[in-house]
C-alpha atoms as a PDB file:
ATOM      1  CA  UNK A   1     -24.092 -29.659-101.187  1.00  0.00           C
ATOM      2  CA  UNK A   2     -26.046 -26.297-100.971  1.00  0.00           C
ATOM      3  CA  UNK A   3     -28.451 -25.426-103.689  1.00  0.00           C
ATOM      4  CA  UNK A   4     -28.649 -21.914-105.083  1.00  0.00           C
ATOM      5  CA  UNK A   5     -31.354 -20.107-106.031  1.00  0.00           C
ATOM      6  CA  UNK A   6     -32.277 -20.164-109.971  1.00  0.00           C
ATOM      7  CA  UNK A   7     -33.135 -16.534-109.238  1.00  0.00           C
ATOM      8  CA  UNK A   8     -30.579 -13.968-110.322  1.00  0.00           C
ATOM      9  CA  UNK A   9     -30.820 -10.363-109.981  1.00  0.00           C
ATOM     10  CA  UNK A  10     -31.421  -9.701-113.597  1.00  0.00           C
ATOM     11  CA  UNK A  11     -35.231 -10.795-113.035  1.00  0.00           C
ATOM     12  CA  UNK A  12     -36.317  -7.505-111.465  1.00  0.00           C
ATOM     13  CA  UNK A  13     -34.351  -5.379-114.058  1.00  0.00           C
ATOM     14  CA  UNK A  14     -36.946  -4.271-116.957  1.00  0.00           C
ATOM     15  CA  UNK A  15     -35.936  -6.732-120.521  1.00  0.00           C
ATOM     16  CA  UNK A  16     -34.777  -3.358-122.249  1.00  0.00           C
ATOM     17  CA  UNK A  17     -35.373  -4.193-126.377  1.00  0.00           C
ATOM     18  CA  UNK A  18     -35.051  -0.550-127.699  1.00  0.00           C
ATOM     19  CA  UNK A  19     -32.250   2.086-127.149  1.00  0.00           C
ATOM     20  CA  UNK A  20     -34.534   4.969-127.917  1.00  0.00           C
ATOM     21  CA  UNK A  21     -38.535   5.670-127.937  1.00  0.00           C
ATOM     22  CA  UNK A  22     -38.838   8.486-130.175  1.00  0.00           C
ATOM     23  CA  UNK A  23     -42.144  10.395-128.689  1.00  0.00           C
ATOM     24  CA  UNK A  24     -42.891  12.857-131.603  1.00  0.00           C
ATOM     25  CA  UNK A  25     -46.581  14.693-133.127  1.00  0.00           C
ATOM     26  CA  UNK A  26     -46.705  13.082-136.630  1.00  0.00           C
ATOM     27  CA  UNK A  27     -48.690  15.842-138.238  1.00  0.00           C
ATOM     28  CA  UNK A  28     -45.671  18.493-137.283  1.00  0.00           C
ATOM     29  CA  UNK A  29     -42.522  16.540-137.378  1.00  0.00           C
ATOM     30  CA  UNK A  30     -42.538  13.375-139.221  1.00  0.00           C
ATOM     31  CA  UNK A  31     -41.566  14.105-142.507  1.00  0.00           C
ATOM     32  CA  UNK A  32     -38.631  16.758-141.155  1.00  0.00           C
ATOM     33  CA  UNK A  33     -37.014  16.953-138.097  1.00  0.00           C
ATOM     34  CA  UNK A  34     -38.227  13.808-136.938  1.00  0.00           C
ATOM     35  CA  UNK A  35     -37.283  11.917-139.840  1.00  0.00           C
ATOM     36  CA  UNK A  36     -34.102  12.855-140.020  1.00  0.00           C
ATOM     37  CA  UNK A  37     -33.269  12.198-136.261  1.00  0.00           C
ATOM     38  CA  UNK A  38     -34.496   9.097-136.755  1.00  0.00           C
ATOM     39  CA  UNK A  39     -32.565   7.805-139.806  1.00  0.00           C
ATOM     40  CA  UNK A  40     -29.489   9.456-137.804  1.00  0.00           C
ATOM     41  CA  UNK A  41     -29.709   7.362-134.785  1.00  0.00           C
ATOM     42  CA  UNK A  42     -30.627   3.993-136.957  1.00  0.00           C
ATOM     43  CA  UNK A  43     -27.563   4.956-139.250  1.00  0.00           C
ATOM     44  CA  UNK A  44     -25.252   4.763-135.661  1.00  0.00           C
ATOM     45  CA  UNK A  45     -26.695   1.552-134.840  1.00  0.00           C
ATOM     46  CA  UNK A  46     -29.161   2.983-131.885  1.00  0.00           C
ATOM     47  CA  UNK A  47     -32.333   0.577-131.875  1.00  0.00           C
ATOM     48  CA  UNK A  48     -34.760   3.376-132.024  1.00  0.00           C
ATOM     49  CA  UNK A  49     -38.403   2.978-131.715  1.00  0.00           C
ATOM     50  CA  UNK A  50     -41.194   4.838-133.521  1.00  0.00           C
ATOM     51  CA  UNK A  51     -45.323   4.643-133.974  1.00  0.00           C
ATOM     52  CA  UNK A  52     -44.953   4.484-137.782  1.00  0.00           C
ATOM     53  CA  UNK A  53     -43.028   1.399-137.505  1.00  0.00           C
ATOM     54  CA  UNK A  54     -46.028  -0.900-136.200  1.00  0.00           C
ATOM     55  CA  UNK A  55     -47.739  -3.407-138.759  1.00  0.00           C
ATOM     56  CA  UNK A  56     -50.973  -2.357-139.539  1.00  0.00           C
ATOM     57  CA  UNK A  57     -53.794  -4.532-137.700  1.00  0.00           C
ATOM     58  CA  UNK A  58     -51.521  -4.565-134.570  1.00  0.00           C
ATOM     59  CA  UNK A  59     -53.136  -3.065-130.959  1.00  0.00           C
ATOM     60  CA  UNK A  60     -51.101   0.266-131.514  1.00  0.00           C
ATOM     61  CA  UNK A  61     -51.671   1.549-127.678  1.00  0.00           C
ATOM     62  CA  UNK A  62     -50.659  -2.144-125.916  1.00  0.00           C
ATOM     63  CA  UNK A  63     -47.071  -1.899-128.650  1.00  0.00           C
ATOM     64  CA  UNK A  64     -46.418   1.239-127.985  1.00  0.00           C
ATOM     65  CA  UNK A  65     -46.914   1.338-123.570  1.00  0.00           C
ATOM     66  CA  UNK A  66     -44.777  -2.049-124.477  1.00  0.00           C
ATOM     67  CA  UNK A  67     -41.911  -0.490-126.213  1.00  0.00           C
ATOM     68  CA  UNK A  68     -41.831   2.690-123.599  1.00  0.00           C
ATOM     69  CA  UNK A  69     -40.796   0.790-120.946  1.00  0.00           C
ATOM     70  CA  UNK A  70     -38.337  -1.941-122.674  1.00  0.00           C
ATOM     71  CA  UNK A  71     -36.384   1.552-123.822  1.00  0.00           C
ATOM     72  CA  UNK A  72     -33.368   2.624-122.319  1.00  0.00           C
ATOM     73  CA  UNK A  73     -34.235   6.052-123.776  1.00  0.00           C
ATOM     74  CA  UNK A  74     -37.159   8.276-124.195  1.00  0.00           C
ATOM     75  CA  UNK A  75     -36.903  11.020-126.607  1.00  0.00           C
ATOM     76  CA  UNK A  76     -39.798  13.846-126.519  1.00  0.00           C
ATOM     77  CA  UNK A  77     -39.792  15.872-129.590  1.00  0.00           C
ATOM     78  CA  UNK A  78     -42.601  18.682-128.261  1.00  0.00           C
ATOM     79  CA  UNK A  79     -43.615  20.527-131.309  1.00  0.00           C
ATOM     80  CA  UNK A  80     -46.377  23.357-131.883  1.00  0.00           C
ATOM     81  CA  UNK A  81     -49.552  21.044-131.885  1.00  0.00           C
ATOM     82  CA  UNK A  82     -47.791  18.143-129.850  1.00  0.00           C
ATOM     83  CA  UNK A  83     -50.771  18.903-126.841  1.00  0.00           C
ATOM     84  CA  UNK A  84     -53.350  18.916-128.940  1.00  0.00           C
ATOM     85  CA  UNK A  85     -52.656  15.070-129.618  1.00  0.00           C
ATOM     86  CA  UNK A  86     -54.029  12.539-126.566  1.00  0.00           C
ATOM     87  CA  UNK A  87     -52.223   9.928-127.812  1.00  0.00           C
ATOM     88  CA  UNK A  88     -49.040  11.849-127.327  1.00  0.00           C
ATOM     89  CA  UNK A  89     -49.936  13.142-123.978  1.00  0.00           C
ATOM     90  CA  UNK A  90     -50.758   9.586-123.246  1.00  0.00           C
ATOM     91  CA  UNK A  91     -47.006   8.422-123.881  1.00  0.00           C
ATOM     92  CA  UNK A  92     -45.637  11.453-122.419  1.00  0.00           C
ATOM     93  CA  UNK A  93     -47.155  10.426-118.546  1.00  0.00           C
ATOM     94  CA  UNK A  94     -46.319   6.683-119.727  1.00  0.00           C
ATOM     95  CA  UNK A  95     -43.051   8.024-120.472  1.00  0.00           C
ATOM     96  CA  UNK A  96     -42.653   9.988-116.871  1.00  0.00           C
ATOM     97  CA  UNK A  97     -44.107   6.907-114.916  1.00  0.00           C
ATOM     98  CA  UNK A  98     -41.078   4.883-116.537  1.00  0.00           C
ATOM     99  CA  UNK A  99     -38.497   7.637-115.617  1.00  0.00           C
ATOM    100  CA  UNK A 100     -39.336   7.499-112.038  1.00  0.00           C
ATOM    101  CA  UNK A 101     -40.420   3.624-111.787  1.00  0.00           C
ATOM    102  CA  UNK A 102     -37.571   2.233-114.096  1.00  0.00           C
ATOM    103  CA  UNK A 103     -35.028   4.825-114.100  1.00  0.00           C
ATOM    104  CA  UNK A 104     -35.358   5.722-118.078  1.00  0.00           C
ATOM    105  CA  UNK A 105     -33.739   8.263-119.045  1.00  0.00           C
ATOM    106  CA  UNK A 106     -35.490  11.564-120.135  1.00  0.00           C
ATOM    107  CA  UNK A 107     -34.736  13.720-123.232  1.00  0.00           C
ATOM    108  CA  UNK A 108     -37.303  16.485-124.226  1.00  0.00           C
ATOM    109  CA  UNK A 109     -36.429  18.304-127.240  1.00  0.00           C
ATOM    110  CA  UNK A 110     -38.033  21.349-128.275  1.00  0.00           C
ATOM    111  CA  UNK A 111     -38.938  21.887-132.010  1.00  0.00           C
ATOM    112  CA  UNK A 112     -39.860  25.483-132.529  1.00  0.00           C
ATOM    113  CA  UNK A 113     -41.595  25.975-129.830  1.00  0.00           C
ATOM    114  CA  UNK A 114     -39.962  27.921-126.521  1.00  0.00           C
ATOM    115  CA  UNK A 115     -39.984  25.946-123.178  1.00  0.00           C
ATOM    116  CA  UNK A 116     -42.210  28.115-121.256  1.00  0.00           C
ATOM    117  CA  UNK A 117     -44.902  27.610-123.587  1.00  0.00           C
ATOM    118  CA  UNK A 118     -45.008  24.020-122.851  1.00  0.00           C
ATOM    119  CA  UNK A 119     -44.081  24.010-118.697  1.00  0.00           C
ATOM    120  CA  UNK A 120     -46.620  26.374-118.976  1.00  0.00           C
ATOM    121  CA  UNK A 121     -49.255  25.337-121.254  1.00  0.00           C
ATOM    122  CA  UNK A 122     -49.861  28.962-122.876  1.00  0.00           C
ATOM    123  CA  UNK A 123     -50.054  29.066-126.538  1.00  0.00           C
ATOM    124  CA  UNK A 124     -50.889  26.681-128.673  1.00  0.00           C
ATOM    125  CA  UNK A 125     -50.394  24.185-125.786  1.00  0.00           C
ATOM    126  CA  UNK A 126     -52.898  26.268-123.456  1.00  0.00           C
ATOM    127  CA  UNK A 127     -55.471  26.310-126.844  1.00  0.00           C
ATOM    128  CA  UNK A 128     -55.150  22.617-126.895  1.00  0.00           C
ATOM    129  CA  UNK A 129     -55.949  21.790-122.737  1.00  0.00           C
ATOM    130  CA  UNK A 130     -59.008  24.394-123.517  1.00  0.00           C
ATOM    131  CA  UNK A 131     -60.337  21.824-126.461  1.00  0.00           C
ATOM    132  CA  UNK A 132     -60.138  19.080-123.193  1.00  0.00           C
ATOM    133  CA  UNK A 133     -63.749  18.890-121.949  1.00  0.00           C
ATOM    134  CA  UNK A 134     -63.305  18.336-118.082  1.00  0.00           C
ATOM    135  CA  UNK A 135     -66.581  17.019-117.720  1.00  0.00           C
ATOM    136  CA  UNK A 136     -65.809  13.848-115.932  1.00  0.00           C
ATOM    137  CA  UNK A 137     -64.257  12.660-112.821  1.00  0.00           C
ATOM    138  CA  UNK A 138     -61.953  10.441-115.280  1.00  0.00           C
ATOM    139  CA  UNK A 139     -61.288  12.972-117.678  1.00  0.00           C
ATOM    140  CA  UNK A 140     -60.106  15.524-114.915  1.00  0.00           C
ATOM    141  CA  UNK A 141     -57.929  13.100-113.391  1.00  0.00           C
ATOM    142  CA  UNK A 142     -56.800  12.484-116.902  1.00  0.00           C
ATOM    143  CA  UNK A 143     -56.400  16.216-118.043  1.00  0.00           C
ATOM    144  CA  UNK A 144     -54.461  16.867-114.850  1.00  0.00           C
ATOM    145  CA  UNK A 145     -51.601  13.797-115.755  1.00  0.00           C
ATOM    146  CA  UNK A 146     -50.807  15.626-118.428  1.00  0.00           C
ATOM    147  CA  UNK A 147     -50.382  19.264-117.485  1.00  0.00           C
ATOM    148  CA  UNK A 148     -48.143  17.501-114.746  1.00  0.00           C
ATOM    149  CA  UNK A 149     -46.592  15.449-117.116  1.00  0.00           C
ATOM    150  CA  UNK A 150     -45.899  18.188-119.223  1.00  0.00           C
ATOM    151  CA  UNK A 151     -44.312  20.562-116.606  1.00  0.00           C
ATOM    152  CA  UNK A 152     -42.322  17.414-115.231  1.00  0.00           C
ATOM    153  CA  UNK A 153     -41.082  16.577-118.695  1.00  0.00           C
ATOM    154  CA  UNK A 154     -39.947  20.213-118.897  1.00  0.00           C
ATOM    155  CA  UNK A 155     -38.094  20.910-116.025  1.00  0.00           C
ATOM    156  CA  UNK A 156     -35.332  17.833-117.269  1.00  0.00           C
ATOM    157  CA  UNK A 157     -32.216  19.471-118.931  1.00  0.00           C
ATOM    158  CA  UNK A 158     -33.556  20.075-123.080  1.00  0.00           C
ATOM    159  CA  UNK A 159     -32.554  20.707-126.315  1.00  0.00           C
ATOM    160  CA  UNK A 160     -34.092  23.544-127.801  1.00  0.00           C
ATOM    161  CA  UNK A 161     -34.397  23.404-132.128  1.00  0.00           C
ATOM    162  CA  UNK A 162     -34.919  27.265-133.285  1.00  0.00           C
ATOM    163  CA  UNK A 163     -33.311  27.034-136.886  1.00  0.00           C
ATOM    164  CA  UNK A 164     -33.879  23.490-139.183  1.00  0.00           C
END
């Protein structure tokens, strides 16, 4: 009799425990647009993950890298002051390095704030990567990730919010 392997090809697929990773800046969005996107996709039964839903005295950074790649879906709500946020720019490249490594698919949504300004980092988003001392080899290497993060994240198909 021949024996199989115990190895199927489910092993190299990604364990994929959340529908959606909502990527969002708290300060602009959570008690809004984000909120209500949120309590939308729970209400249709899409296993949605957000920051705010962490117990308190948990390693935020090691649950939330965790829960970006078991997500089918990444959602990127860029608001106004969504650069000026290092966590946030920290998921975002997390988010891109799961796109190309994992296949996840990419939604950026725009919440009052046009495209360009964000592909391009001008504005508010340009303000914010002038705040980023570069005074480091590190911190170069990091600023960098995100500007190409950003303009990656950009050029995927979007949703643009204008009006509430």
């Amino acid at each position: 009799m021949a024996s199989t392997s115990s190895t199927s090809i489910s092993t190299f697929i990604p364990q994929r425990y959340f529908d959606v990773f909502l990527s969002f800046r708290g300060e602009d969005t959570r008690f809004n647009f984000t909120d209500h996107f949120y309590e939308n996709l729970i209400r249709r039964g899409i296993h949605t993950f957000r920051d705010d839903s962490l117990e308190r005295g948990e390693e935020i950074e090691p649950e939330l890298l965790k829960a970006i790649e078991e997500s089918r879906f990444s959602l990127i709500v860029f608001s106004e002051n969504y650069a000026g946020s290092r966590w946030c720019l920290d998921e975002l490249v997390k988010i891109m390095k799961c796109k190309k490594e994992m296949k996840q698919t990419v939604v950026p949504i725009f919440y009052h704030v046009d495209p360009s300004l964000v592909r391009n980092q001008t504005g508010r988003f340009g303000e914010a990567f002038s705040n980023y001392k570069e005074d480091t080899e590190e911190m170069k290497e990091k600023v960098r990730s995100w500007r190409s993060a950003l303009t990656e994240a950009t050029n995927i198909s979007e949703e643009h919010v204008k009006d509430g």
